[in-house]
N, C-alpha and C. Protein backbone atom coordinates (compact mmCIF):
# COMPACT_ATOMS: atom_id res chain seq x y z
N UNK A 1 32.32 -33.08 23.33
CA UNK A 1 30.94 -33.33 22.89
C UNK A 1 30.00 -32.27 23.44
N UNK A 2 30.02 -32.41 24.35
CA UNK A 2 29.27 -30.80 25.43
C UNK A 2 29.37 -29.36 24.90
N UNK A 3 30.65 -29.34 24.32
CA UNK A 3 31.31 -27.85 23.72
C UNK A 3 30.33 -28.28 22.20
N UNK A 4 30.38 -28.99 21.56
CA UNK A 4 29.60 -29.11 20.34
C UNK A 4 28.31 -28.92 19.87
N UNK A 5 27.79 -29.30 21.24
CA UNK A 5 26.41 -29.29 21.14
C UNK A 5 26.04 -27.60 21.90
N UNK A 6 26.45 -27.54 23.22
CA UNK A 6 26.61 -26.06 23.20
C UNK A 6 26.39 -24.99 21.91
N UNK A 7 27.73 -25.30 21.04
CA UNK A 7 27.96 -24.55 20.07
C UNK A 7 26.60 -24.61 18.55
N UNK A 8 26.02 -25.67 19.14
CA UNK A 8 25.10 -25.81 17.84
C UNK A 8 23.66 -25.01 18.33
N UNK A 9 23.37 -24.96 19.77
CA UNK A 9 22.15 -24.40 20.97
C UNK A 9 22.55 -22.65 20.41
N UNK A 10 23.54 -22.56 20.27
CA UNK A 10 23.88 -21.12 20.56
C UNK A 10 23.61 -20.60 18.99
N UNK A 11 24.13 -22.02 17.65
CA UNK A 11 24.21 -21.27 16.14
C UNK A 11 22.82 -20.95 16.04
N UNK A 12 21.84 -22.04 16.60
CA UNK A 12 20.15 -22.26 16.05
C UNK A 12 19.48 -20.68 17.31
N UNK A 13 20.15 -20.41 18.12
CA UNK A 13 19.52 -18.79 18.98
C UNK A 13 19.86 -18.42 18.23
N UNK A 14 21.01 -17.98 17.83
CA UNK A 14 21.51 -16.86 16.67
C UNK A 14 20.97 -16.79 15.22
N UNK A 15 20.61 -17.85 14.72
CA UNK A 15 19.98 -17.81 13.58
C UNK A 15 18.72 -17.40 13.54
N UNK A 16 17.81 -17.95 14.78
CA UNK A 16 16.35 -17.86 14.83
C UNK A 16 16.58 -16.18 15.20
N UNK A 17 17.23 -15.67 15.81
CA UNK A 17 17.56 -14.04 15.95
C UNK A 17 17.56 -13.12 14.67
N UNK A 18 18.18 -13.53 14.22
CA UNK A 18 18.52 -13.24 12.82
C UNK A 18 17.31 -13.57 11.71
N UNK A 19 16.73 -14.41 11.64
CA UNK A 19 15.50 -14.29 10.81
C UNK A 19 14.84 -13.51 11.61
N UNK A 20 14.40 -13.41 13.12
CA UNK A 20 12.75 -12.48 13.36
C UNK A 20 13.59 -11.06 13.25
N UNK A 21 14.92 -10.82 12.99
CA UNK A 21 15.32 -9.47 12.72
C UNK A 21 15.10 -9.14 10.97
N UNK A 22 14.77 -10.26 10.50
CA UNK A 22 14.71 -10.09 8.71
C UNK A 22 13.16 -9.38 8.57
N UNK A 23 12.52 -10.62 9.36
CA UNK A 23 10.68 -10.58 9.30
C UNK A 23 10.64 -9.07 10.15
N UNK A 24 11.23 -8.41 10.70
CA UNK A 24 11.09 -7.03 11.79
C UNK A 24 11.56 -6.06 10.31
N UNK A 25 12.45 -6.13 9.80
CA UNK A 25 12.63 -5.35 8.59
C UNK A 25 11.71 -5.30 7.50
N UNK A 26 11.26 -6.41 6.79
CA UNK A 26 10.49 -6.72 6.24
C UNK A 26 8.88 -6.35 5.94
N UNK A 27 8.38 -6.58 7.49
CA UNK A 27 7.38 -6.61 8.08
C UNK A 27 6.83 -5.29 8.38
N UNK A 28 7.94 -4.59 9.10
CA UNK A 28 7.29 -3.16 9.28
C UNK A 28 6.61 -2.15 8.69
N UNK A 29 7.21 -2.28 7.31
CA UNK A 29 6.49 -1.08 6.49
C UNK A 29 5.60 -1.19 6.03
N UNK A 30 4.60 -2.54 6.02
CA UNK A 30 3.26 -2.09 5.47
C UNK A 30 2.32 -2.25 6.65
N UNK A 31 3.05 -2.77 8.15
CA UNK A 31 2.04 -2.47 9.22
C UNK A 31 1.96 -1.29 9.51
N UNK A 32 3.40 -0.42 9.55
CA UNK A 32 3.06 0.83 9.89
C UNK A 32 2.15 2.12 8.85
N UNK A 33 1.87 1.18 7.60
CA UNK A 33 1.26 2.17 6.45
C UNK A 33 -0.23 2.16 7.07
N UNK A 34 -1.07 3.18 6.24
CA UNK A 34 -2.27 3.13 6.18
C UNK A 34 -3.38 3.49 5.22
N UNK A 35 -4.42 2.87 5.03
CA UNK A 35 -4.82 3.96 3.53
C UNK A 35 -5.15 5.45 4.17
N UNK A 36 -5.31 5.81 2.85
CA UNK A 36 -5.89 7.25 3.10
C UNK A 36 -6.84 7.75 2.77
N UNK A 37 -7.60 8.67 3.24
CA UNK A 37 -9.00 9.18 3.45
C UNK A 37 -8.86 10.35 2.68
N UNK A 38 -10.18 10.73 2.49
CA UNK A 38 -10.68 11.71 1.46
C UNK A 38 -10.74 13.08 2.56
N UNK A 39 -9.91 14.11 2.27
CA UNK A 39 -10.19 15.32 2.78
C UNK A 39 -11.05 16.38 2.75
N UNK A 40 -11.07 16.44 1.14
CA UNK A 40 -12.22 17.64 0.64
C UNK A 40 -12.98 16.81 -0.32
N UNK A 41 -14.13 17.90 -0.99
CA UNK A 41 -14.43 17.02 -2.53
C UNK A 41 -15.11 18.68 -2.65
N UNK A 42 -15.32 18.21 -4.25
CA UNK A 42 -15.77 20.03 -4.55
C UNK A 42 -16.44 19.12 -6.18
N UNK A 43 -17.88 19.49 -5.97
CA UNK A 43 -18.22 19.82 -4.87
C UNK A 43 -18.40 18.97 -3.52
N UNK A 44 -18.66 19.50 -2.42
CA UNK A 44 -18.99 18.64 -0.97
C UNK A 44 -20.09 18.16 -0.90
N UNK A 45 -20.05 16.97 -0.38
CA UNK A 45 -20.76 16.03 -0.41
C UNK A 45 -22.27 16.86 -0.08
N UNK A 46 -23.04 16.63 -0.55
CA UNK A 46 -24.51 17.06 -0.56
C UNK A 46 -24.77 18.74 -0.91
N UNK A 47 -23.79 19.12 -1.55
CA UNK A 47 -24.27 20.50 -1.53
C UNK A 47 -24.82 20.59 -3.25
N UNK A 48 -26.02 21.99 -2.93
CA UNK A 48 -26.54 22.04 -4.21
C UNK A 48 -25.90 23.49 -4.79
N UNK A 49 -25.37 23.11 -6.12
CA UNK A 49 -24.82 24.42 -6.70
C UNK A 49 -25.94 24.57 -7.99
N UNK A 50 -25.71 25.99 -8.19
CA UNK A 50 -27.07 26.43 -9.43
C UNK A 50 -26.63 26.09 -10.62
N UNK A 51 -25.31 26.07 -11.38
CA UNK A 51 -24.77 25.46 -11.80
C UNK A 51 -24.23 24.61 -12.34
N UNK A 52 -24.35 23.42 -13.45
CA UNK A 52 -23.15 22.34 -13.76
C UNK A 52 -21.95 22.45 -13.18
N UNK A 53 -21.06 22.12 -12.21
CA UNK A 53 -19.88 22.01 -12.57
C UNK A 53 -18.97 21.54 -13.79
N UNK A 54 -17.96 22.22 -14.19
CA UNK A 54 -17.19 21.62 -15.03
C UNK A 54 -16.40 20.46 -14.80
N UNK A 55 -15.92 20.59 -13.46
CA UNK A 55 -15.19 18.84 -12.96
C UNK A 55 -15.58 19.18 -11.56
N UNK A 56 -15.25 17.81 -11.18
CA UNK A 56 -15.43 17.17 -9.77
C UNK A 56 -14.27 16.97 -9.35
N UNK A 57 -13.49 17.18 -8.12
CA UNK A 57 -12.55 16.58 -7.71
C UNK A 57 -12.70 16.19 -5.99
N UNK A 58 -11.71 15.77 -5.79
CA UNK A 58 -11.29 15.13 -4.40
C UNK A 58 -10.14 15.38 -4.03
N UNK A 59 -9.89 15.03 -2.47
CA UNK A 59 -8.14 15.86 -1.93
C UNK A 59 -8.14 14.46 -0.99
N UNK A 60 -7.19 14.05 -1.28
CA UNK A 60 -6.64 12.77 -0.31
C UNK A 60 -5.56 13.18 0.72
N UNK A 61 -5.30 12.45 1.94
CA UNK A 61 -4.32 12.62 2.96
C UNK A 61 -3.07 12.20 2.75
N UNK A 62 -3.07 11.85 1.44
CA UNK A 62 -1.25 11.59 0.94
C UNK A 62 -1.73 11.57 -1.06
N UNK A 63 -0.24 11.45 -1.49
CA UNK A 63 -0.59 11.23 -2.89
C UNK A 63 -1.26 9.59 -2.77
N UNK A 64 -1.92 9.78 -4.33
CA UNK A 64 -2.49 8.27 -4.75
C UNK A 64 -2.01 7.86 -5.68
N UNK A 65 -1.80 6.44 -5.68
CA UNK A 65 -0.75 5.87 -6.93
C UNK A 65 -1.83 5.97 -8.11
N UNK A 66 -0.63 6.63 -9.19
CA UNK A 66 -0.93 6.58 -10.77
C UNK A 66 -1.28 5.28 -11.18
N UNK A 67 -2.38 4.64 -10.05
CA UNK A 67 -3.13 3.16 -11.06
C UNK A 67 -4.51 3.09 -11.05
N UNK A 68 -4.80 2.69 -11.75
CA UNK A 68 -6.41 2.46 -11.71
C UNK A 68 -7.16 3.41 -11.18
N UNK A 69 -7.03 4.74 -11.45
CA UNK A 69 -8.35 5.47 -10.99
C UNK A 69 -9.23 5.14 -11.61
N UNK A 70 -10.28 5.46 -10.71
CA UNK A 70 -11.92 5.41 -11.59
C UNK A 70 -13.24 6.24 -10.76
N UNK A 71 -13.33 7.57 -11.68
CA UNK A 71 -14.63 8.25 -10.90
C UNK A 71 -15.73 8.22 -12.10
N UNK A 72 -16.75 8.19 -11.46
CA UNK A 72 -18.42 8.17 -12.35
C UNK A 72 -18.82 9.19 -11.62
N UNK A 73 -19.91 10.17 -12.59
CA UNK A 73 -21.02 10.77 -11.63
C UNK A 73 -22.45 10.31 -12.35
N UNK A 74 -23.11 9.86 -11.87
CA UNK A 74 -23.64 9.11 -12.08
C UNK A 74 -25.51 9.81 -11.83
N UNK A 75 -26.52 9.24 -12.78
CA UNK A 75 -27.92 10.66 -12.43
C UNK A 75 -28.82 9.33 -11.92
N UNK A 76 -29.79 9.55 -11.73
CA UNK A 76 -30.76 8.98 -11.12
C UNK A 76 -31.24 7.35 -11.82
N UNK A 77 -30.92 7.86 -12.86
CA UNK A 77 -31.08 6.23 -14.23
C UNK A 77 -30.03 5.71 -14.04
N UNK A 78 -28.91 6.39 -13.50
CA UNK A 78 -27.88 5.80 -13.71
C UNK A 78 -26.68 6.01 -14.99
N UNK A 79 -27.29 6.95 -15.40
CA UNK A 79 -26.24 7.15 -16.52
C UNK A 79 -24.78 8.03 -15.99
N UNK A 80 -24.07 7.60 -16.84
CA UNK A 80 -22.64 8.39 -16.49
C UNK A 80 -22.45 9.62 -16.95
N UNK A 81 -22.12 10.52 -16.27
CA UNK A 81 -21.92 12.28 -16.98
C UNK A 81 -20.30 12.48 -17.01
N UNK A 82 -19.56 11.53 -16.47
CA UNK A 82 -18.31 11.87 -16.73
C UNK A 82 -17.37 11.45 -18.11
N UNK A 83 -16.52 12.67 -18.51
CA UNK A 83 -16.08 12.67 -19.39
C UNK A 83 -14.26 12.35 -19.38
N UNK A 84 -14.12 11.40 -20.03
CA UNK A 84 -12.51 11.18 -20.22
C UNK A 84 -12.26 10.46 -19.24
N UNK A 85 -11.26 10.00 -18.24
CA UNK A 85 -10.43 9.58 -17.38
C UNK A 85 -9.83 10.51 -16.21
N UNK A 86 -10.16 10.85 -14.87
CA UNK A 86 -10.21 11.30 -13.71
C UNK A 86 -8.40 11.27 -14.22
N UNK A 87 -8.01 13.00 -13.89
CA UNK A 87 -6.73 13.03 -13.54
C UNK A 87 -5.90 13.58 -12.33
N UNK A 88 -4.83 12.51 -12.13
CA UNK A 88 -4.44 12.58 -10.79
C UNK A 88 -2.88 13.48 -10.63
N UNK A 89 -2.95 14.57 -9.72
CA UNK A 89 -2.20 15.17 -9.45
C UNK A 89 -1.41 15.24 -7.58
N UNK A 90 -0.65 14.44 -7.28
CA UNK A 90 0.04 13.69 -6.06
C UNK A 90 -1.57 13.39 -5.48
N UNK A 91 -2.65 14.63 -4.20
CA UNK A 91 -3.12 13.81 -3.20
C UNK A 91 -4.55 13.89 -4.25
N UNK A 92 -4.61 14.75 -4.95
CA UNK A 92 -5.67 15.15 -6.09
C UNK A 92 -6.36 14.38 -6.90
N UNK A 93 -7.30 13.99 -7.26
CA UNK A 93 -8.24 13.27 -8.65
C UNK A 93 -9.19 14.49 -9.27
N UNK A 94 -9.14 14.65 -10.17
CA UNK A 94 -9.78 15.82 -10.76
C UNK A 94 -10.92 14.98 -11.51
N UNK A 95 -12.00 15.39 -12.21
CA UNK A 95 -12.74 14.64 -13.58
C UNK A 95 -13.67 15.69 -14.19
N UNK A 96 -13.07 15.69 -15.53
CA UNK A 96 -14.35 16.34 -16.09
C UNK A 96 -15.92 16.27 -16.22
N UNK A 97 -16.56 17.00 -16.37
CA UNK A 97 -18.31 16.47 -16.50
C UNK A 97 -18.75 17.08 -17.69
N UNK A 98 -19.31 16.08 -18.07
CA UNK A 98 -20.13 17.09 -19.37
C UNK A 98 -20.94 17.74 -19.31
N UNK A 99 -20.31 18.84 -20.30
CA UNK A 99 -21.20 19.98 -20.54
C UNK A 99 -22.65 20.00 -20.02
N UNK A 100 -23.12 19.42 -20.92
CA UNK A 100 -24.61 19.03 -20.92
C UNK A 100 -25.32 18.62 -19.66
N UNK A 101 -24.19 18.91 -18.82
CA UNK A 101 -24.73 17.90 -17.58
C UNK A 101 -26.56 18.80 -17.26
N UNK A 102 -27.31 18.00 -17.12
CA UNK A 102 -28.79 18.67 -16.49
C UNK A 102 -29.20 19.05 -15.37
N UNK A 103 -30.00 19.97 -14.88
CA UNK A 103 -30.20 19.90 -13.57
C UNK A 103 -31.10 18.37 -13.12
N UNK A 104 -30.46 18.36 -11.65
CA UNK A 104 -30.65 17.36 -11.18
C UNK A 104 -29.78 16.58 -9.83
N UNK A 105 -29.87 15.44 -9.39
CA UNK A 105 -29.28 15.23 -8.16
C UNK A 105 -27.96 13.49 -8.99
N UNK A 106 -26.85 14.10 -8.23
CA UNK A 106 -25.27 13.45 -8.97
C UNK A 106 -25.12 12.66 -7.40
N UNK A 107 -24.36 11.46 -7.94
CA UNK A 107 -23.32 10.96 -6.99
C UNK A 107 -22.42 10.91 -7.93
N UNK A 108 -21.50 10.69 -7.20
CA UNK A 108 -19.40 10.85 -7.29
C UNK A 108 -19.41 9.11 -7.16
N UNK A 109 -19.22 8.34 -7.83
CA UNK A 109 -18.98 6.96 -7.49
C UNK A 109 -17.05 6.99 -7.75
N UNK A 110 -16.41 6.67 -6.46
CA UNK A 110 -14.75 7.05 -7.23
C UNK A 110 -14.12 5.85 -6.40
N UNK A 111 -12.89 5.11 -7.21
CA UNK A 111 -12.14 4.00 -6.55
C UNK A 111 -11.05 4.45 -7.28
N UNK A 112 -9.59 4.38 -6.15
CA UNK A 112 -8.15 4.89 -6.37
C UNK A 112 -7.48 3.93 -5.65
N UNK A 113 -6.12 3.92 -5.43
CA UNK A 113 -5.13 3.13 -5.52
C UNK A 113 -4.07 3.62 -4.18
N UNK A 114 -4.90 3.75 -2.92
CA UNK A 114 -4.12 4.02 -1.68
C UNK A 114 -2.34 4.15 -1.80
N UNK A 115 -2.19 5.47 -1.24
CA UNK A 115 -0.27 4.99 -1.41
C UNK A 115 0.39 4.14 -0.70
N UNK A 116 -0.52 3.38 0.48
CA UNK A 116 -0.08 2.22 0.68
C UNK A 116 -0.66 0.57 -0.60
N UNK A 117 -0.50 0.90 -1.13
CA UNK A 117 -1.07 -0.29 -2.14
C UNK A 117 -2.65 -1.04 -2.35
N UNK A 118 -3.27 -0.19 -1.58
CA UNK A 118 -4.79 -0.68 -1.15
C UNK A 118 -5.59 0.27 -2.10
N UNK A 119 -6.71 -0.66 -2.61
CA UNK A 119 -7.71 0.09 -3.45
C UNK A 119 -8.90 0.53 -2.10
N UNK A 120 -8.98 1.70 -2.41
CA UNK A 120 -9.93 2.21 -1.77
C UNK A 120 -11.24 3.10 -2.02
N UNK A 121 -12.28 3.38 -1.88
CA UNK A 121 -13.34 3.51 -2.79
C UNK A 121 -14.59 4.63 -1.88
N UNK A 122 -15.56 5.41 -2.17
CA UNK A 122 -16.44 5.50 -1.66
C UNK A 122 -17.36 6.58 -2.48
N UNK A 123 -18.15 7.43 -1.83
CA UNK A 123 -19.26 7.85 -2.95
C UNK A 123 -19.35 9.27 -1.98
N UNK A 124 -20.14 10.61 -3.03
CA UNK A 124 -20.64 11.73 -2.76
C UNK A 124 -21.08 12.20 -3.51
N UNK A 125 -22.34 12.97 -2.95
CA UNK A 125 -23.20 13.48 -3.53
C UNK A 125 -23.42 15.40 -4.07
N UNK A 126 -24.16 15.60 -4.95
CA UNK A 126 -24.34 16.96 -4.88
C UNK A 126 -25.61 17.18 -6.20
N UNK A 127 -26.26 18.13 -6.01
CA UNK A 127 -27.31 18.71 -7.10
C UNK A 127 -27.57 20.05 -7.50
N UNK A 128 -28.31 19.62 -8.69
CA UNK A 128 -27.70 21.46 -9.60
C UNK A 128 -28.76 21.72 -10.02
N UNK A 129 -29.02 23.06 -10.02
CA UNK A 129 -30.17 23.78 -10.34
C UNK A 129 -31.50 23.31 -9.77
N UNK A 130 -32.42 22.98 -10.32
CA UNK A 130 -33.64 22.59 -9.70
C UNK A 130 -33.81 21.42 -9.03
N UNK A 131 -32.62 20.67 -9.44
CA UNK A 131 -32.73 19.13 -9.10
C UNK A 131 -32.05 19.02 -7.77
N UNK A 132 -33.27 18.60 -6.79
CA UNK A 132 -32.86 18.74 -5.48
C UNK A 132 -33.69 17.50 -4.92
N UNK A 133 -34.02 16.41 -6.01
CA UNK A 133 -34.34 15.36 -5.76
C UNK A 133 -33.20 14.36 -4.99
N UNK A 134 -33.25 13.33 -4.34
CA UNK A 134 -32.47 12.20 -3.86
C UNK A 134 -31.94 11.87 -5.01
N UNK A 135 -30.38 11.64 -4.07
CA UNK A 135 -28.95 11.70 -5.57
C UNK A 135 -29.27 9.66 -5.28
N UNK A 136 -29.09 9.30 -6.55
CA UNK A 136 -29.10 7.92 -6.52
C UNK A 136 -28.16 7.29 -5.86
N UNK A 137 -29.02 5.88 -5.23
CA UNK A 137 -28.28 5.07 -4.57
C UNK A 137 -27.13 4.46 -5.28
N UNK A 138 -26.22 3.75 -4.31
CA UNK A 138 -25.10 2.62 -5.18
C UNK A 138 -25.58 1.57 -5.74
N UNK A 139 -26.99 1.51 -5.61
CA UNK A 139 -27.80 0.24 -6.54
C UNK A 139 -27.78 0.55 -7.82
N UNK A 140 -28.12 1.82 -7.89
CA UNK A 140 -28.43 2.35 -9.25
C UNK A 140 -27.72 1.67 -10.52
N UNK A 141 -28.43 1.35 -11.54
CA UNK A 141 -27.20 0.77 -12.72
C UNK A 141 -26.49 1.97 -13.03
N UNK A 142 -25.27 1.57 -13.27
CA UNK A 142 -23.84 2.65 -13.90
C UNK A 142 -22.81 1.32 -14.01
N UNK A 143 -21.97 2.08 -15.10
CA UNK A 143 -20.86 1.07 -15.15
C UNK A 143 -20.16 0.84 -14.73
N UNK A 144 -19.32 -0.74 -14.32
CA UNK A 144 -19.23 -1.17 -13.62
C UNK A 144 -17.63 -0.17 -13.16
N UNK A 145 -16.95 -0.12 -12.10
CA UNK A 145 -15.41 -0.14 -11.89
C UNK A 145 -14.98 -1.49 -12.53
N UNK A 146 -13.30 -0.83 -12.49
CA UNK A 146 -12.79 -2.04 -13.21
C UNK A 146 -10.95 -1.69 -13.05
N UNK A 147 -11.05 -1.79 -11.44
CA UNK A 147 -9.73 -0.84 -11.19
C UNK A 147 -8.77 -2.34 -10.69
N UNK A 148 -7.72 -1.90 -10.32
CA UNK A 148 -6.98 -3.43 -9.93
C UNK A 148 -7.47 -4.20 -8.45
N UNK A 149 -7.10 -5.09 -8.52
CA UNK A 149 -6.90 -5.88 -6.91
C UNK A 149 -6.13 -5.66 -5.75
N UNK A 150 -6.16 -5.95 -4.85
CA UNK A 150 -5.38 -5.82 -4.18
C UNK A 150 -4.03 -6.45 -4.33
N UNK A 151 -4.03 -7.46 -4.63
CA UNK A 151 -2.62 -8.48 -5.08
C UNK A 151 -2.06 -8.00 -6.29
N UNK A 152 -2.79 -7.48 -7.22
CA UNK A 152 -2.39 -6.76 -8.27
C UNK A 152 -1.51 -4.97 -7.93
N UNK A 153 -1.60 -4.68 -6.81
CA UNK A 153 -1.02 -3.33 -6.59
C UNK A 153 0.26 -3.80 -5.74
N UNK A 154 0.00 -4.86 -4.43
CA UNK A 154 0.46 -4.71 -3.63
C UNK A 154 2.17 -4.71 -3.67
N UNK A 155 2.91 -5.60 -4.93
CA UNK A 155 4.15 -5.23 -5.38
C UNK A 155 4.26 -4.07 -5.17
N UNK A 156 3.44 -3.37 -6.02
CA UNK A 156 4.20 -2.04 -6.65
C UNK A 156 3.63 -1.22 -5.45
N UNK A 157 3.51 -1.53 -4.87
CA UNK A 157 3.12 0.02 -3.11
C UNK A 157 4.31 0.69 -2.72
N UNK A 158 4.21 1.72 -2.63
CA UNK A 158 5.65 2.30 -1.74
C UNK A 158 5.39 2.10 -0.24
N UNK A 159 6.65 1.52 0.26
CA UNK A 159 6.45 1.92 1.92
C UNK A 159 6.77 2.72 1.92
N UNK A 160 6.29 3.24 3.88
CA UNK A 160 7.10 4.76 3.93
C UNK A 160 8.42 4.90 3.73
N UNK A 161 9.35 3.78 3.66
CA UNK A 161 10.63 4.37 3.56
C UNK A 161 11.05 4.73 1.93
N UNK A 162 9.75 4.70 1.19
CA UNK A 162 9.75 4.77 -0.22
C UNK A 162 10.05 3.75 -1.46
N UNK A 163 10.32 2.85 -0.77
CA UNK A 163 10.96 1.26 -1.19
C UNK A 163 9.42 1.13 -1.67
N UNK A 164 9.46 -0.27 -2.88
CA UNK A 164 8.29 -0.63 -2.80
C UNK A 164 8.24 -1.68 -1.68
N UNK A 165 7.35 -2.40 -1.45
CA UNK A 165 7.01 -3.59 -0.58
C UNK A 165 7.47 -4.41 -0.57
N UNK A 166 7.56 -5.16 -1.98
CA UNK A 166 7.98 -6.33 -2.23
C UNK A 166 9.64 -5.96 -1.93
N UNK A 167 10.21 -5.12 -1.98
CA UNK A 167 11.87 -4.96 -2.34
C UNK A 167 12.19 -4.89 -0.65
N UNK A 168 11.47 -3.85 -0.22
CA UNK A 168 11.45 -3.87 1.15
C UNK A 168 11.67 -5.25 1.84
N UNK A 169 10.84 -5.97 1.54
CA UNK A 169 10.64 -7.37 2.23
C UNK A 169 12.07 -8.02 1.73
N UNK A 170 12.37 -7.89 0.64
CA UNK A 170 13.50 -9.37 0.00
C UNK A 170 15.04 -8.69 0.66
N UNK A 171 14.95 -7.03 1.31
CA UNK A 171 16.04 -6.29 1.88
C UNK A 171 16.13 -7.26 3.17
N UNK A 172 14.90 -7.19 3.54
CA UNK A 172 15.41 -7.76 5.00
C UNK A 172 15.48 -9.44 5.13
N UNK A 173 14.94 -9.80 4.16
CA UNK A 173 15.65 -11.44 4.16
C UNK A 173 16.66 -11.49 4.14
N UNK A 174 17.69 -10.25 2.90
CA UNK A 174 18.73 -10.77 2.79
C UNK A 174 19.49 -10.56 3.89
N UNK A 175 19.27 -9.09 4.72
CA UNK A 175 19.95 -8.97 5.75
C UNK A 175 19.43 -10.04 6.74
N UNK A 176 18.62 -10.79 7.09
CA UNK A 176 18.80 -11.66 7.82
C UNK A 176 19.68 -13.09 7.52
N UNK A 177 19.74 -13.67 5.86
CA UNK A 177 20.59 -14.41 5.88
C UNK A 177 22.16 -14.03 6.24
N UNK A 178 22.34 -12.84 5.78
CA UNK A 178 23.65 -11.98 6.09
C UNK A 178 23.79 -12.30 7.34
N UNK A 179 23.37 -11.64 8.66
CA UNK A 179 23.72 -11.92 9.37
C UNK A 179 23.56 -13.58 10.34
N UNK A 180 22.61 -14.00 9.51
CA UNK A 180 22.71 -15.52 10.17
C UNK A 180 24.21 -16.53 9.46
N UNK A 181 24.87 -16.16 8.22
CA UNK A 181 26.18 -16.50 7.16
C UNK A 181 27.21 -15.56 8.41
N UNK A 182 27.03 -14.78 8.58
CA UNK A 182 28.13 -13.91 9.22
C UNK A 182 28.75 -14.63 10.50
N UNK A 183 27.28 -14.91 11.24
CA UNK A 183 28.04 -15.50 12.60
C UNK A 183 27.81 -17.18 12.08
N UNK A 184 27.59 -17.36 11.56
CA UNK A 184 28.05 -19.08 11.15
C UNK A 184 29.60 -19.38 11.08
N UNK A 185 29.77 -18.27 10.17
CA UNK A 185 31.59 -18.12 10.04
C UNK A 185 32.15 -17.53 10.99
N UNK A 186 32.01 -16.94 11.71
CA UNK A 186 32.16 -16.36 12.96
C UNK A 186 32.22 -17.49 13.89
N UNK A 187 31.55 -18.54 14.31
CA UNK A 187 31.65 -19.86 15.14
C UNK A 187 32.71 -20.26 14.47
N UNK A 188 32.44 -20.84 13.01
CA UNK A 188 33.28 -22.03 12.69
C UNK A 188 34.65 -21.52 12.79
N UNK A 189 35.16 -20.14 12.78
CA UNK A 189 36.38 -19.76 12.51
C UNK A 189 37.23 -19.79 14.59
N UNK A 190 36.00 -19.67 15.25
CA UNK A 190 36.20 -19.90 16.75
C UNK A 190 36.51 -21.77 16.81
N UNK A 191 36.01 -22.28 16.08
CA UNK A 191 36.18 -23.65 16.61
C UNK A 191 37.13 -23.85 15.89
N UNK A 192 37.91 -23.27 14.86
CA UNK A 192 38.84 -24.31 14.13
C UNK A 192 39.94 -23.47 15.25
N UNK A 193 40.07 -22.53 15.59
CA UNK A 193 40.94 -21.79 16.43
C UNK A 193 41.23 -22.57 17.75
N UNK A 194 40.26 -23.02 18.43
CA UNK A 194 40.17 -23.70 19.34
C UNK A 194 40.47 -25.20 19.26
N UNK A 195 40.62 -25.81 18.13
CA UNK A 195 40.97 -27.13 17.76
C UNK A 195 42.51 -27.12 17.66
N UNK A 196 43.37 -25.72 17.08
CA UNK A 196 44.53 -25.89 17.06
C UNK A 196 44.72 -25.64 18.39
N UNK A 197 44.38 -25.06 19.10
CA UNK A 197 45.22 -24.71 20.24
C UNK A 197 45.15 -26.06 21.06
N UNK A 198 43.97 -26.98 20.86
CA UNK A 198 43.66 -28.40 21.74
C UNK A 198 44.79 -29.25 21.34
N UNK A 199 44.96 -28.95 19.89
CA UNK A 199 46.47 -29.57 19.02
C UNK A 199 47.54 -29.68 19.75
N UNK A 200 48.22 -28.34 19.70
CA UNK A 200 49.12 -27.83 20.67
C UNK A 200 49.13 -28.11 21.96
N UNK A 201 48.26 -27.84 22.17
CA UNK A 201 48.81 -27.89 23.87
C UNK A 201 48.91 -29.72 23.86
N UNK A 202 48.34 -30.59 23.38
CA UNK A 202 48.48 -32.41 23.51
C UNK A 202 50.15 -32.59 23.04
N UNK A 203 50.39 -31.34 22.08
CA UNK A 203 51.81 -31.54 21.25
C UNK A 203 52.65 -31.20 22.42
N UNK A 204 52.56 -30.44 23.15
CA UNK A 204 53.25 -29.67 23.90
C UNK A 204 53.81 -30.81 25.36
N UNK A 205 52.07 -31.53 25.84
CA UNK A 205 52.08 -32.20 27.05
C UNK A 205 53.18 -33.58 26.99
N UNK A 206 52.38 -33.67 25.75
CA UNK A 206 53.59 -35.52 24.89
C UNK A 206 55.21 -34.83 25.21
């Protein structure tokens, strides 16, 4: 009875081992991720060029996932000068501006899709030709973003080990049921071993 219960103290350590080794697999790769920050922008934030630019872009500290970009440049009313859909090249967002753009003072309104699975977002400014007025606030009316959620990306994120998240995670469950099935059979194959030999040797004493 002592040996039984023993043996059951020791399956429930080994198992509870074996899951926080699933949740340690699992778990790691999106604590150790992080979003990523904006490196450059062109133009840089507050500078005045004589100029329209033809596009706007940005340089991120890793690539950004091919989802939901969304950049505006946006004028003092609030109207939008950007043309087409911001294109993304690995850490890159590029966007065209129209032609027509006027002199005057621009913000960059831009939200992207962190390569850890996180939408991340923020604003910059710049003005052209005479317009060296204050670039409008984020109050300003412009249209709205309309990029995903967070729960909506977070499947599809790569961890660093390039896995997505979700796959990542269901790897290390399974390796934790694995090894919690492994030494289950591993006991029971010790106790039936140990039952014959208790056999024997009673066969032996008679």
């Amino acid at each position: 009875m002592l040996h039984f219960h023993a043996r059951n103290r020791l399956l429930t350590g080994l198992g509870a081992l074996a899951l926080a080794a699933a949740f340690a697999i699992g778990g790691a790769a999106p604590a150790a991720s992080a979003h990523d920050s904006v490196l450059a922008t062109v133009p840089s934030d507050t500078e005045h060029v004589d100029l329209a630019p033809a596009t706007v872009s940005m340089r991120f500290t890793d690539d950004i996932m091919q989802l939901g970009a969304v950049m505006l440049v946006v004028d003092a009313a609030g109207t939008d000068w950007a043309v087409g859909e911001p294109a993304l090249d690995g850490p890159t967002a590029t966007l065209a501006v129209d032609p027509a753009l006027p002199d005057g003072a621009y913000q960059v309104r831009w939200r992207v899709v962190s390569a850890d699975g996180h939408p991340i977002s923020g604003t910059f400014d710049f003005s052209v030709g005479s317009g060296r007025a204050a670039a409008p606030t984020t109050d300003a009316a412009a249209p709205a973003f309309t990029t995903p959620t967070d729960s909506s990306v977070a499947a599809s994120a790569p961890s660093p080990d390039g896995l997505p998240i979700g796959v990542t995670a269901l790897i290390g469950a399974a390796v934790g049921l694995g090894l919690f099935l492994g030494i289950l059979a591993i006991e029971r194959r010790r106790a039936a071993s140990a039952a014959r030999i208790s056999t024997t040797t009673e066969k032996t004493e008679q």
